[in-house]
C-alpha atoms as a PDB file:
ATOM      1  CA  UNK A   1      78.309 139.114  65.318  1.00  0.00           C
ATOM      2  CA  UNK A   2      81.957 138.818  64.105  1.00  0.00           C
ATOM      3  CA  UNK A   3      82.872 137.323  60.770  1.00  0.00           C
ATOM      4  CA  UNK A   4      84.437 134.182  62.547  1.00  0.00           C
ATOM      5  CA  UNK A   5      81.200 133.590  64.223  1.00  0.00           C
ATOM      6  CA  UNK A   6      79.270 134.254  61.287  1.00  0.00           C
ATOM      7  CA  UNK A   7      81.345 131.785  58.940  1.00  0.00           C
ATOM      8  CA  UNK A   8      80.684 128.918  61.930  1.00  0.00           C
ATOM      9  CA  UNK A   9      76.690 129.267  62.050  1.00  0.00           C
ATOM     10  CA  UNK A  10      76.381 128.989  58.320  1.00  0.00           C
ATOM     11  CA  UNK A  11      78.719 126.189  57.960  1.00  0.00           C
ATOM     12  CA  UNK A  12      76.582 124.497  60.967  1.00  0.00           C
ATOM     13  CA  UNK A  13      73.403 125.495  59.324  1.00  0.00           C
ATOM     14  CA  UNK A  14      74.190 124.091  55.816  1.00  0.00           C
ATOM     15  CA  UNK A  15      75.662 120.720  57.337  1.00  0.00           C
ATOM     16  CA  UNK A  16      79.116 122.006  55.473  1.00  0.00           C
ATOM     17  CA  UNK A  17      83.101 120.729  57.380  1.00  0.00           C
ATOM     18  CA  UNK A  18      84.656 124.094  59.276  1.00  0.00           C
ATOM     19  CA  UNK A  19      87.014 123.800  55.941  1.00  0.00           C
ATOM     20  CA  UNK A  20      84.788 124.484  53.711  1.00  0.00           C
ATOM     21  CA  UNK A  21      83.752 127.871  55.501  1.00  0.00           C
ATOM     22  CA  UNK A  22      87.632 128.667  55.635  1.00  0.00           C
ATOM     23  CA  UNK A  23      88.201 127.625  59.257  1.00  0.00           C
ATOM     24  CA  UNK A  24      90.889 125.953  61.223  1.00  0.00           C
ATOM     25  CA  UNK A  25      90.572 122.545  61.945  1.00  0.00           C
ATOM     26  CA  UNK A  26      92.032 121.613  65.487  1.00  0.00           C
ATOM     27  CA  UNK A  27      93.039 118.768  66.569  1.00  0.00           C
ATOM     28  CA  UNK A  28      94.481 118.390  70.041  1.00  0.00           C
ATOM     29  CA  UNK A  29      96.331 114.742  70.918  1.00  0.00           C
ATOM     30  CA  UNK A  30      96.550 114.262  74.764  1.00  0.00           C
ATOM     31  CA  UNK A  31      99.025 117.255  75.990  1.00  0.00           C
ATOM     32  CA  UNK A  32     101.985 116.746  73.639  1.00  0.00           C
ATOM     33  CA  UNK A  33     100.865 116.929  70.151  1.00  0.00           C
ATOM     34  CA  UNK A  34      98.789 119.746  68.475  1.00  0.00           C
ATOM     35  CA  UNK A  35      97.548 119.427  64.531  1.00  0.00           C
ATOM     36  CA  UNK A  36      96.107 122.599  63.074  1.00  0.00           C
ATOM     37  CA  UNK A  37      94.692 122.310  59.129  1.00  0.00           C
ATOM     38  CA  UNK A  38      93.872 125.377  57.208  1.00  0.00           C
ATOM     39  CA  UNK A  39      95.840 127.454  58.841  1.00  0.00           C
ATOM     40  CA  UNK A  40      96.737 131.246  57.511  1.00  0.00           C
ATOM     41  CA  UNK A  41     100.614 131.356  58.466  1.00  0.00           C
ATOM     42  CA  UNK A  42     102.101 131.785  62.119  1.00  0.00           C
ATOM     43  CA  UNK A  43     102.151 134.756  63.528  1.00  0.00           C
ATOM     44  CA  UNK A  44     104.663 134.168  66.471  1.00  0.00           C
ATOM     45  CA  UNK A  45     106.976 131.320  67.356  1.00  0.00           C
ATOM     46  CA  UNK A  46     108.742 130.511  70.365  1.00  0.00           C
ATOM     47  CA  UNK A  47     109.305 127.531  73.340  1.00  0.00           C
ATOM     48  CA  UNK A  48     106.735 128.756  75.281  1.00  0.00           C
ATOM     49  CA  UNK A  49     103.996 129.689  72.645  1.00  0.00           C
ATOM     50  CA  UNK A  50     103.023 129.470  69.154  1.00  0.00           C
ATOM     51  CA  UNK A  51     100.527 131.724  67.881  1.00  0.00           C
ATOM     52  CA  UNK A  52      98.783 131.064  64.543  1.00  0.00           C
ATOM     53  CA  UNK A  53      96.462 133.097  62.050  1.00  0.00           C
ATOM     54  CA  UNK A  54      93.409 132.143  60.748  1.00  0.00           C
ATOM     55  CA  UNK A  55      92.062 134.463  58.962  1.00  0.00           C
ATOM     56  CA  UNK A  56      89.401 136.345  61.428  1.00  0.00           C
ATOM     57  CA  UNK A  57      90.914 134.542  64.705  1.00  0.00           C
ATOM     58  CA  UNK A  58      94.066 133.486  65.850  1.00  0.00           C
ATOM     59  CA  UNK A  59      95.018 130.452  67.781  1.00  0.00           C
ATOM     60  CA  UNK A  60      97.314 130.254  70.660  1.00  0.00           C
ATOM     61  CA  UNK A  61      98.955 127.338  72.137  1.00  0.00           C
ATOM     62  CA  UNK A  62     100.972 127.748  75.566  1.00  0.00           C
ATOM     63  CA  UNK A  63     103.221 125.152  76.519  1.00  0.00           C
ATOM     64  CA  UNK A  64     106.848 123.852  76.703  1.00  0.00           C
ATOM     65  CA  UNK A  65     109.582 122.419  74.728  1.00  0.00           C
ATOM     66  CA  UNK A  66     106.946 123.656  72.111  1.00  0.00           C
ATOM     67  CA  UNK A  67     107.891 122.628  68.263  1.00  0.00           C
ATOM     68  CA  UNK A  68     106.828 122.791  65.206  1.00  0.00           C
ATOM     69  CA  UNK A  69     107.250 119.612  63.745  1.00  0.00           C
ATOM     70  CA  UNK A  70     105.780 119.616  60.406  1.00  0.00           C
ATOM     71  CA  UNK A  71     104.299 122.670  58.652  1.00  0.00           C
ATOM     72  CA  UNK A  72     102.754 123.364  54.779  1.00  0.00           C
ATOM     73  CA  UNK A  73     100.636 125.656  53.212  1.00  0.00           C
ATOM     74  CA  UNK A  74      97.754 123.609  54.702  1.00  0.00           C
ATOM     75  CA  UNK A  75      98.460 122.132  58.096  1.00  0.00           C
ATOM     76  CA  UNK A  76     101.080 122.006  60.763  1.00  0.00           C
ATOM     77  CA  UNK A  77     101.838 119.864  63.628  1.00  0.00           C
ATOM     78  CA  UNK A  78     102.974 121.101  67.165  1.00  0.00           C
ATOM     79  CA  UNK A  79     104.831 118.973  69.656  1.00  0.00           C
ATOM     80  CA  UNK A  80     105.256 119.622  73.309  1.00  0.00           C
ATOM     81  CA  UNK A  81     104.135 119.590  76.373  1.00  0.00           C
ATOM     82  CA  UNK A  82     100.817 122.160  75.529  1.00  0.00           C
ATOM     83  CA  UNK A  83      99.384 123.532  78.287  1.00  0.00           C
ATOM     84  CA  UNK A  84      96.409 125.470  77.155  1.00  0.00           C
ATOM     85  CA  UNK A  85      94.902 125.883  73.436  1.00  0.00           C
ATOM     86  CA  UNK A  86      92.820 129.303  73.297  1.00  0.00           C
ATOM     87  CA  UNK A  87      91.170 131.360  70.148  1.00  0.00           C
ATOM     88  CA  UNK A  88      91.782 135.010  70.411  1.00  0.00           C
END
């Protein structure tokens, strides 16, 4: 089992948020807005795709016109027209 994996079953098991267990919160808003919370950093950045760490997993949004709209150490906000959200 992978530490990502791991982290999720004992956060489910002990009734504790995804935060708590340090994972991303994601929150997708129709197909143009994208809000990711406890985020690690990006770790690529263009139109077409923003990738973003999390620690054990990284999260990958696809899209275009793709922005970053708002970003601090804890959360950032995408804007776009997102076609696909995918943990890699």
């Amino acid at each position: 089992m992978s530490g990502y994996g791991f982290r999720e079953d004992i956060a489910d098991r002990l009734s504790l948020p995804a935060e708590a267990a340090g994972l991303m919160k994601v929150t997708v808003m129709g197909r143009s807005r994208a809000l990711i919370e406890d985020h690690r950093g990006l770790a690529g950045y263009s139109r077409e795709r923003i990738e973003v760490n999390g620690g054990r997993t990284r999260l990958v949004i696809n899209g275009e016109a793709l922005e970053l709209t708002a970003m601090d150490r804890e959360a950032l906000l995408v804007t776009g027209r997102i076609l696909s959200v995918e943990f890699v």
